[in-house]
N, C-alpha and C. Protein backbone atom coordinates (compact mmCIF):
# COMPACT_ATOMS: atom_id res chain seq x y z
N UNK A 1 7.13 -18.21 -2.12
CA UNK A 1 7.07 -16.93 -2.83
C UNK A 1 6.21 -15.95 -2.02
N UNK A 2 6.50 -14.77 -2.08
CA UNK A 2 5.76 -13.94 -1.56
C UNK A 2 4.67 -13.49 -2.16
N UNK A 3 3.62 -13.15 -1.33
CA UNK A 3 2.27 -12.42 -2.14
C UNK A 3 2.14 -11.08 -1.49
N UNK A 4 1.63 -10.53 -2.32
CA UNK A 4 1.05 -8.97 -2.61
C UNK A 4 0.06 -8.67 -3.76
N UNK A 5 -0.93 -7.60 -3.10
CA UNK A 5 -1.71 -7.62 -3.82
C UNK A 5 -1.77 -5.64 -4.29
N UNK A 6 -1.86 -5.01 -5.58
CA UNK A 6 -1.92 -3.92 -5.77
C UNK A 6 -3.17 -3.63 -6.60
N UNK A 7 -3.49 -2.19 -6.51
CA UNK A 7 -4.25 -1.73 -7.28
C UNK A 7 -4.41 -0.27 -7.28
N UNK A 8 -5.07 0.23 -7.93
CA UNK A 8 -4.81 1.73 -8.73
C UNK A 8 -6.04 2.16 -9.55
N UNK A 9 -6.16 3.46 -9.65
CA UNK A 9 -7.32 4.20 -10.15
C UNK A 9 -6.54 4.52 -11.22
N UNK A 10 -7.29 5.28 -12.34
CA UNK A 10 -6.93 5.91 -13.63
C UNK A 10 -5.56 6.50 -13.67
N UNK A 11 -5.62 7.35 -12.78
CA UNK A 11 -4.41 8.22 -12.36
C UNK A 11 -2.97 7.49 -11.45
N UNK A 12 -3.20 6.25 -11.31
CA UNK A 12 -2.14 5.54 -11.21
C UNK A 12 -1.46 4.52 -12.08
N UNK A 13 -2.38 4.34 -13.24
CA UNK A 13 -2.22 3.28 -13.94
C UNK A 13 -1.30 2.11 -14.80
N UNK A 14 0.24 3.90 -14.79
CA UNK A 14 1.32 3.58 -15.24
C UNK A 14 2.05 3.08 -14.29
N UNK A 15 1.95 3.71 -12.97
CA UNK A 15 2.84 3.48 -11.90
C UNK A 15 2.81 2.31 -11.52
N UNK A 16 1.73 1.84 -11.52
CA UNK A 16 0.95 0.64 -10.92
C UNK A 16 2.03 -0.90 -12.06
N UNK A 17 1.55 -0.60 -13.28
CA UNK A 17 2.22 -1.42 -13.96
C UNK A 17 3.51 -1.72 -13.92
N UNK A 18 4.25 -0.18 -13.94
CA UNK A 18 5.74 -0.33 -13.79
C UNK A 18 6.02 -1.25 -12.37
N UNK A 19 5.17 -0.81 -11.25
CA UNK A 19 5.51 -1.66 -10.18
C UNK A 19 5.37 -3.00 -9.92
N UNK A 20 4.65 -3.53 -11.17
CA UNK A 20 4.31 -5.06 -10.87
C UNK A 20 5.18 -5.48 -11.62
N UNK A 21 6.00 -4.87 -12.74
CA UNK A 21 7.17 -5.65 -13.23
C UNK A 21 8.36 -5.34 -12.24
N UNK A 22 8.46 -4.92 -11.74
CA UNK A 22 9.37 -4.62 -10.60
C UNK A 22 9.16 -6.16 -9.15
N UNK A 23 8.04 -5.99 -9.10
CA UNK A 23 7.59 -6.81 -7.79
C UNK A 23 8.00 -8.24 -8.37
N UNK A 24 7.86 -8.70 -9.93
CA UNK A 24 7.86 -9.52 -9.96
C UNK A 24 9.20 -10.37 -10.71
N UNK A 25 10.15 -8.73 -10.80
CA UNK A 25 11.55 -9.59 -10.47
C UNK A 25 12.06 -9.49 -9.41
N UNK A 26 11.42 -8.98 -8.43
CA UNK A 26 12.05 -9.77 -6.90
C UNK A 26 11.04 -10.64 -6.43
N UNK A 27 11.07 -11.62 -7.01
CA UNK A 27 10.20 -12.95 -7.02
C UNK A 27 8.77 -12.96 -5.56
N UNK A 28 7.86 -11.43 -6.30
CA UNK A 28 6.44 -11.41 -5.91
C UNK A 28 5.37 -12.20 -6.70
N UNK A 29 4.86 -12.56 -5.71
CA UNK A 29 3.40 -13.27 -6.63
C UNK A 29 2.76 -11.97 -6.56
N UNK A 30 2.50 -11.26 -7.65
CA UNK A 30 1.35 -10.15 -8.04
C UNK A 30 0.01 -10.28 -7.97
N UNK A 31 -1.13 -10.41 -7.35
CA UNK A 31 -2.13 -9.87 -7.57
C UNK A 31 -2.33 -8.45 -7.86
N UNK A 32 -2.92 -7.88 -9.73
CA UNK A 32 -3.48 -7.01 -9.83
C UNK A 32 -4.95 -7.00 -9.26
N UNK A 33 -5.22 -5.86 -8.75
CA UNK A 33 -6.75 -5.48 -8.51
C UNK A 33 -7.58 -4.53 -8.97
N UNK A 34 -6.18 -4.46 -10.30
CA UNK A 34 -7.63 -3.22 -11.04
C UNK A 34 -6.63 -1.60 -10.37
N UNK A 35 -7.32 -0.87 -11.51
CA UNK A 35 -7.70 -1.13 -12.76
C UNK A 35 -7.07 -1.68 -14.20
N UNK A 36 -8.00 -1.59 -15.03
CA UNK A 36 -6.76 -1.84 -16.06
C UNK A 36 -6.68 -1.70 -17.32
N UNK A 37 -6.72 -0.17 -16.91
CA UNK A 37 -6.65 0.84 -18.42
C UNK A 37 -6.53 2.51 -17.53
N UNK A 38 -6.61 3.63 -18.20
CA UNK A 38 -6.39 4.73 -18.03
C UNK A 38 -8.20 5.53 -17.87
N UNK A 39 -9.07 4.70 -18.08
CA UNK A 39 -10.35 4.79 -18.17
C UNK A 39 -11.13 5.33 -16.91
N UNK A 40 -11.68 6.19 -16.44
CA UNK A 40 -11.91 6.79 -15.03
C UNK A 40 -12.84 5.82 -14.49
N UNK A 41 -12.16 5.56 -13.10
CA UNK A 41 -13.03 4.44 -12.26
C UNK A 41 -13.00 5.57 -10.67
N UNK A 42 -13.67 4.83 -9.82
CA UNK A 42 -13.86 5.56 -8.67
C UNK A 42 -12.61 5.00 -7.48
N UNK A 43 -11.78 5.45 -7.13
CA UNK A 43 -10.99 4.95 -6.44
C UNK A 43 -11.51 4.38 -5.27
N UNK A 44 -11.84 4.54 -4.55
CA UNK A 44 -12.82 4.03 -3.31
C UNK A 44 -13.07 2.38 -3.26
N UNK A 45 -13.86 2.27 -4.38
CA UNK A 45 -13.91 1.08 -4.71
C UNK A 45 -12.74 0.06 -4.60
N UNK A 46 -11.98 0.21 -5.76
CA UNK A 46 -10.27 -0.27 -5.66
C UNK A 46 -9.78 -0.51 -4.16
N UNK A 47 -9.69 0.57 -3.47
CA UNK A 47 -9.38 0.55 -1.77
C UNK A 47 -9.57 -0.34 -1.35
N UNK A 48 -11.57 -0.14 -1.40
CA UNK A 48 -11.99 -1.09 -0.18
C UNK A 48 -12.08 -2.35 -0.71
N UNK A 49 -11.62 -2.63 -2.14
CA UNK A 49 -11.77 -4.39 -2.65
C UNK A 49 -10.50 -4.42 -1.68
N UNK A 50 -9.36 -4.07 -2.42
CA UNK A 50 -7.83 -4.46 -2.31
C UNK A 50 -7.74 -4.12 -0.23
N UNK A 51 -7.94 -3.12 0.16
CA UNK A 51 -7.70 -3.59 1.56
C UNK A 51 -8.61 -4.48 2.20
N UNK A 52 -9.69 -4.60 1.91
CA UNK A 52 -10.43 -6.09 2.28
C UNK A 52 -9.61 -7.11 2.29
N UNK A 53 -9.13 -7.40 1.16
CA UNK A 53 -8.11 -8.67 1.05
C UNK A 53 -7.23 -8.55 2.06
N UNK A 54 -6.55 -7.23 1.94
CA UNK A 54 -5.22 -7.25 2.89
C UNK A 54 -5.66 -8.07 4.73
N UNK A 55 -7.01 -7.37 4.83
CA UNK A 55 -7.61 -7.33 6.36
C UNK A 55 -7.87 -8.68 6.42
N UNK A 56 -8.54 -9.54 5.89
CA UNK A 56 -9.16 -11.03 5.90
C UNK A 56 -7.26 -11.84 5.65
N UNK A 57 -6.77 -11.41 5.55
CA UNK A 57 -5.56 -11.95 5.66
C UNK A 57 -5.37 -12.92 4.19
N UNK A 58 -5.40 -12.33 3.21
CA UNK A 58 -5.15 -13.10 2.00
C UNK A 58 -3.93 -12.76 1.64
N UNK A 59 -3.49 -11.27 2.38
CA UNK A 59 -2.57 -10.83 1.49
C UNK A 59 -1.95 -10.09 3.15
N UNK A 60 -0.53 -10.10 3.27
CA UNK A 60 0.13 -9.94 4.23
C UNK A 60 0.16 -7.72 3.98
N UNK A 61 0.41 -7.96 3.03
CA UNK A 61 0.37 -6.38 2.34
C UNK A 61 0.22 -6.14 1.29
N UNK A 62 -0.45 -5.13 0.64
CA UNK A 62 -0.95 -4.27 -0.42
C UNK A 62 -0.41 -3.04 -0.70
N UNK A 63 -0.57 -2.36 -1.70
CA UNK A 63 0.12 -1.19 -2.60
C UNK A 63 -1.60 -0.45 -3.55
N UNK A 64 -1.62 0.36 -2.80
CA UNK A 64 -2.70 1.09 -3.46
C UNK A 64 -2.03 2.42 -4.13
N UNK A 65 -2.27 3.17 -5.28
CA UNK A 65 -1.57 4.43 -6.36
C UNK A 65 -3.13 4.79 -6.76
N UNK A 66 -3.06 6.19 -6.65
CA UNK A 66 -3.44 6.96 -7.25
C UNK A 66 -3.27 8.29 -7.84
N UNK A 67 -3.64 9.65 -8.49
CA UNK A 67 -3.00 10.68 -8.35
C UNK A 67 -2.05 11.02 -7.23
N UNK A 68 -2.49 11.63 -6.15
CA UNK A 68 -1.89 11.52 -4.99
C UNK A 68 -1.72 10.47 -3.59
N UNK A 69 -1.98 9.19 -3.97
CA UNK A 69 -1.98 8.61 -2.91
C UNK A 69 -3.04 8.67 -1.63
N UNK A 70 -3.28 10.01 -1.82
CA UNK A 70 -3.75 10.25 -0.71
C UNK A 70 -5.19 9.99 0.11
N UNK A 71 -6.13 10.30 -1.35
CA UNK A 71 -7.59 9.20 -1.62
C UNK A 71 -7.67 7.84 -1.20
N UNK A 72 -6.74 7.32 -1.64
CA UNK A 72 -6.95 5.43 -1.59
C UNK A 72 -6.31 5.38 -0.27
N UNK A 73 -5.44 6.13 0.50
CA UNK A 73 -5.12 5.79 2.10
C UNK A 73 -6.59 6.17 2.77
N UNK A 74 -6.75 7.03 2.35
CA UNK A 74 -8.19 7.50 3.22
C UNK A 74 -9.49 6.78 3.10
N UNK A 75 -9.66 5.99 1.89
CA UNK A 75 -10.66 4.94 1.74
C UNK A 75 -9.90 3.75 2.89
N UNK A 76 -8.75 3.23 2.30
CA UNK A 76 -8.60 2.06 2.86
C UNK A 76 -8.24 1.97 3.88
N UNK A 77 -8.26 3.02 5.20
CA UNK A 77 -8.32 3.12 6.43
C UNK A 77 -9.36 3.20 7.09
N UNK A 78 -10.58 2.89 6.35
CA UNK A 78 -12.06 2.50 6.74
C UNK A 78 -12.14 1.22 7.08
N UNK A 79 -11.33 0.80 6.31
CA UNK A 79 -11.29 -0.99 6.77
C UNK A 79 -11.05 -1.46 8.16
N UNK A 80 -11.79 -2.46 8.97
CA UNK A 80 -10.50 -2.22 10.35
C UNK A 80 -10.10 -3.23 9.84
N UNK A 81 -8.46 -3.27 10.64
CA UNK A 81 -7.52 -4.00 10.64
C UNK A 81 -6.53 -3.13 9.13
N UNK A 82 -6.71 -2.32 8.62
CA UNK A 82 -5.55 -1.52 8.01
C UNK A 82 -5.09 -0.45 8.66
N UNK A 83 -3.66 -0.36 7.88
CA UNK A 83 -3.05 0.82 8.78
C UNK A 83 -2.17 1.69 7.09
N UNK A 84 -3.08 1.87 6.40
CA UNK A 84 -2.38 2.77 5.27
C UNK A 84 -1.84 3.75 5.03
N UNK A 85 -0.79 3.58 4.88
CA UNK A 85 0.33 5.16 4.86
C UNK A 85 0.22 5.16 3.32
N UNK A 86 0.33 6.98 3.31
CA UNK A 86 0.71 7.59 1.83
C UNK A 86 2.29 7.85 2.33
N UNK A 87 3.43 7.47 1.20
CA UNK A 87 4.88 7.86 1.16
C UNK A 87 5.17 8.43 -0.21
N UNK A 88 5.93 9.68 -0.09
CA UNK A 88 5.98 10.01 -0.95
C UNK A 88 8.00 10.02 -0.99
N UNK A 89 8.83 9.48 0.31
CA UNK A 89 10.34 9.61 0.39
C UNK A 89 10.16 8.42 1.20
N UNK A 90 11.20 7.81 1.48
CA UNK A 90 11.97 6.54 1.83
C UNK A 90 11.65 6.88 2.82
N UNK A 91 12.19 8.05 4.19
CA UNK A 91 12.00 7.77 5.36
C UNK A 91 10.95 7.42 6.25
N UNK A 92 9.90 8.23 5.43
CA UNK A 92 8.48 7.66 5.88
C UNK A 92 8.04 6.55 5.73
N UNK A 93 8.89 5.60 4.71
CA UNK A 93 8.24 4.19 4.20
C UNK A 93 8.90 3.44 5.17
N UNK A 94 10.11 3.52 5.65
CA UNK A 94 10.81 3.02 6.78
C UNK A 94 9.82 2.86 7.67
N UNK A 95 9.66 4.17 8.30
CA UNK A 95 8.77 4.40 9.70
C UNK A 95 8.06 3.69 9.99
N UNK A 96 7.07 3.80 8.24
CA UNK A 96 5.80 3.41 8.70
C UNK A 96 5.74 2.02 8.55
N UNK A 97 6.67 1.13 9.01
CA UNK A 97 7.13 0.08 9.09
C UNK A 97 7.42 -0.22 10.12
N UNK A 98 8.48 0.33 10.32
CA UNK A 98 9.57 0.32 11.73
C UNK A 98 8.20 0.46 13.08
N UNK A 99 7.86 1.33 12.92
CA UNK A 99 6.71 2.01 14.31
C UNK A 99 5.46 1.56 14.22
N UNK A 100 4.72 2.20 13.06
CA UNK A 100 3.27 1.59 12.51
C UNK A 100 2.95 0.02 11.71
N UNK A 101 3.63 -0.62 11.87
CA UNK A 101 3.59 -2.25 10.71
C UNK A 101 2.64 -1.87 10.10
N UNK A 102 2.82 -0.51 9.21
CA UNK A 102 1.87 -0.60 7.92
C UNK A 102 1.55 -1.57 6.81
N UNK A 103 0.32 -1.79 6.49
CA UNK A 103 0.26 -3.02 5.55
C UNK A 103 -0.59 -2.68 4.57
N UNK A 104 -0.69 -1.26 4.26
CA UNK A 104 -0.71 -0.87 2.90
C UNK A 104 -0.23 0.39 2.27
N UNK A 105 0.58 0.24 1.82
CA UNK A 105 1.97 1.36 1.01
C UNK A 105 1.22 2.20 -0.28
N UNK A 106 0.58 3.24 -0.12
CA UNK A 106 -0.09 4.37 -0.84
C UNK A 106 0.89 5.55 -1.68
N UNK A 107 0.63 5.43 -2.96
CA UNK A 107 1.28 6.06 -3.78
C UNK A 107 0.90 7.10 -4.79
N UNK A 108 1.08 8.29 -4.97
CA UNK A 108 0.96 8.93 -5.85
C UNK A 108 1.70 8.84 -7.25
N UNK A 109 1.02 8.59 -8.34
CA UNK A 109 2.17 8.52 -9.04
C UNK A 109 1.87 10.37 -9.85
N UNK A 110 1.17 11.33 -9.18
CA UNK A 110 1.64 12.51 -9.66
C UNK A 110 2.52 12.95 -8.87
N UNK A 111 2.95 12.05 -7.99
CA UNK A 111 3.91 12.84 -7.12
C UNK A 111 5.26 12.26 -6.66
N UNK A 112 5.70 11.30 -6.94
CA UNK A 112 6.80 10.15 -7.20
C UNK A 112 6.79 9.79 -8.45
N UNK A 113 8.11 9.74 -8.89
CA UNK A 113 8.44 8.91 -9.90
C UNK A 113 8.64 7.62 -10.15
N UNK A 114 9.00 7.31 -10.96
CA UNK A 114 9.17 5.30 -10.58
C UNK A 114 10.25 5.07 -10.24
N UNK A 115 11.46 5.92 -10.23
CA UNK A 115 12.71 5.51 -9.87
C UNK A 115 12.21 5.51 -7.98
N UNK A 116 11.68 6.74 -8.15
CA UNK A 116 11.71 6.81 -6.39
C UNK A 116 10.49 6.01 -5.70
N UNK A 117 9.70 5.52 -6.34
CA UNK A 117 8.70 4.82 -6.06
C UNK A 117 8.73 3.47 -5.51
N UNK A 118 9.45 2.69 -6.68
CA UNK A 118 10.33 1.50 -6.54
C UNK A 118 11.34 1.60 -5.17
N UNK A 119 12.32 2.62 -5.26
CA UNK A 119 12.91 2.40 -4.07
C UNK A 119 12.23 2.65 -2.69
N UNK A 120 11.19 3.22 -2.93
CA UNK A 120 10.36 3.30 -1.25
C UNK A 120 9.71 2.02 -1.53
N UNK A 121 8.86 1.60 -2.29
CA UNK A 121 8.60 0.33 -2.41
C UNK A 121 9.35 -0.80 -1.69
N UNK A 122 10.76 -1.06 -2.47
CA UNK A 122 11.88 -1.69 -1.59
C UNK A 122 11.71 -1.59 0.00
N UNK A 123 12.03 -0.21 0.09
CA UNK A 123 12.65 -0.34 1.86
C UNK A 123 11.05 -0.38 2.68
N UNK A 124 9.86 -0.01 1.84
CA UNK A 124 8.56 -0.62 2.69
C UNK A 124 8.53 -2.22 2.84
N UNK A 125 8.60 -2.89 1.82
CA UNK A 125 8.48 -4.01 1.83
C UNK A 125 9.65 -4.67 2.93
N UNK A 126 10.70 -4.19 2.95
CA UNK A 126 12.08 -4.94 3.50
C UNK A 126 12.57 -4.77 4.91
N UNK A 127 11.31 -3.57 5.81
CA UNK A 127 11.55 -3.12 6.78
C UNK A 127 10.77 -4.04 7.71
N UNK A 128 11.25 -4.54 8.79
CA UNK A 128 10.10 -5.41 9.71
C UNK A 128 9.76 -4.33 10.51
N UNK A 129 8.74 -4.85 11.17
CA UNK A 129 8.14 -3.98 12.54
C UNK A 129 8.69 -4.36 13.89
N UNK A 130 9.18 -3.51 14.18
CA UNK A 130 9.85 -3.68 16.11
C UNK A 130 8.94 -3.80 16.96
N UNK A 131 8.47 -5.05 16.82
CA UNK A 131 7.19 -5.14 17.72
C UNK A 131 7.54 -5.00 18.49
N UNK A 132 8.47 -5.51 19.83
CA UNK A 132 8.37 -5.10 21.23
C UNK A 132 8.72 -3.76 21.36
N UNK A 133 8.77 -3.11 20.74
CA UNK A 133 8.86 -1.21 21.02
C UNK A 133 7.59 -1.08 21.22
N UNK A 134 6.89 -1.15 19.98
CA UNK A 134 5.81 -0.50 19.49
C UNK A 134 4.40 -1.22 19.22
N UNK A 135 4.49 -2.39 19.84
CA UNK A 135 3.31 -3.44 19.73
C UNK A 135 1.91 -2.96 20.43
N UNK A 136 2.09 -1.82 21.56
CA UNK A 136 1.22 -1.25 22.66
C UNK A 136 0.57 -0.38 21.40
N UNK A 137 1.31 0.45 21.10
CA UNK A 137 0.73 1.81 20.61
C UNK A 137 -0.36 1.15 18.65
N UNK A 138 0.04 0.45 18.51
CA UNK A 138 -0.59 -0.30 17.59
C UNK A 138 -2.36 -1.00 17.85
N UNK A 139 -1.76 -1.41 19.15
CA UNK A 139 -2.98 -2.19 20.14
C UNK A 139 -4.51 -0.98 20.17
N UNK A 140 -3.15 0.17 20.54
CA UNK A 140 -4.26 1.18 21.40
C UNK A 140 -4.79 2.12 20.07
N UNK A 141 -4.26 2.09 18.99
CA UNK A 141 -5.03 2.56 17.36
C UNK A 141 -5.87 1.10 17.27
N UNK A 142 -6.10 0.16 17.49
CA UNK A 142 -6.93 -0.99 16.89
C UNK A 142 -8.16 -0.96 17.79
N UNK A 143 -8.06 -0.44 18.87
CA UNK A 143 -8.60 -0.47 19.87
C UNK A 143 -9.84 0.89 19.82
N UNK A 144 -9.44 2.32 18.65
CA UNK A 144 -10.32 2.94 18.48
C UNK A 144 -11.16 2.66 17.99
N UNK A 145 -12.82 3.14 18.39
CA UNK A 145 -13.91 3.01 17.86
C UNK A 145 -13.86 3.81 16.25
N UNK A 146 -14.84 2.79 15.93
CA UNK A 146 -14.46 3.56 14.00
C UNK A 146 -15.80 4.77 14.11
């Protein structure tokens, strides 16, 4: 079975849920990481638990939601060893697959819906990385000083 691990601030809270019943009829093992209620928490936190995991290798990839996504990519790219994209359309979730082997998929849920969420979800999860294209240029982002 596959594992994944998600988590979400106040402002993701619905999205977050809808997506773990989703994940877990295409036979995901779910780790929630919080939160888990509509109750204001600090997103930051959430990030750096849930991409910790991702980085120590517990979890191959993660799904962080918040209002805009855009907070919890920017926390959890403090981590080294993450590479967190915010998607808000399919093609970017491709990409950042295809080019970047992103391994944590950042979501707004004020700014996606769940129909479209789910399906970038899908094609993030389902896209491999072309490593021999793009294995250098990966190297040489791991390779920056934080």
């Amino acid at each position: 079975m596959k594992k994944i691990i998600i988590g979400c601030d106040h402002a993701g809270f619905e999205l977050k849920n809808y997506l773990i019943d989703y994940l877990k009829s295409e036979n995901y093992e779910v780790t929630d990481n919080g939160c888990y209620s509509t109750e204001a928490v600090d997103y930051p936190v959430i990030a750096q638990n849930t991409a910790k995991k991702v980085a120590m290798g517990g979890f191959e990839k993660g799904i962080l939601i918040c209002g805009s996504g855009v907070g919890m990519s920017i926390a959890a790219n403090k981590i080294k060893g993450i590479r967190a994209v915010v998607c808000s359309d399919t093609t970017s979730a491709k990409f950042s697959r295809l080019h970047n082997n992103s391994n944590i998929l950042c979501l707004g849920q004020r700014i996606v819906g769940q129909f479209l969420a789910k399906d970038i979800c899908e094609i993030w999860l389902n896209t491999e990385f072309e490593e021999q294209r793009h294995i250098k240029r990966i190297q040489l982002i791991e390779q920056l000083p934080d």
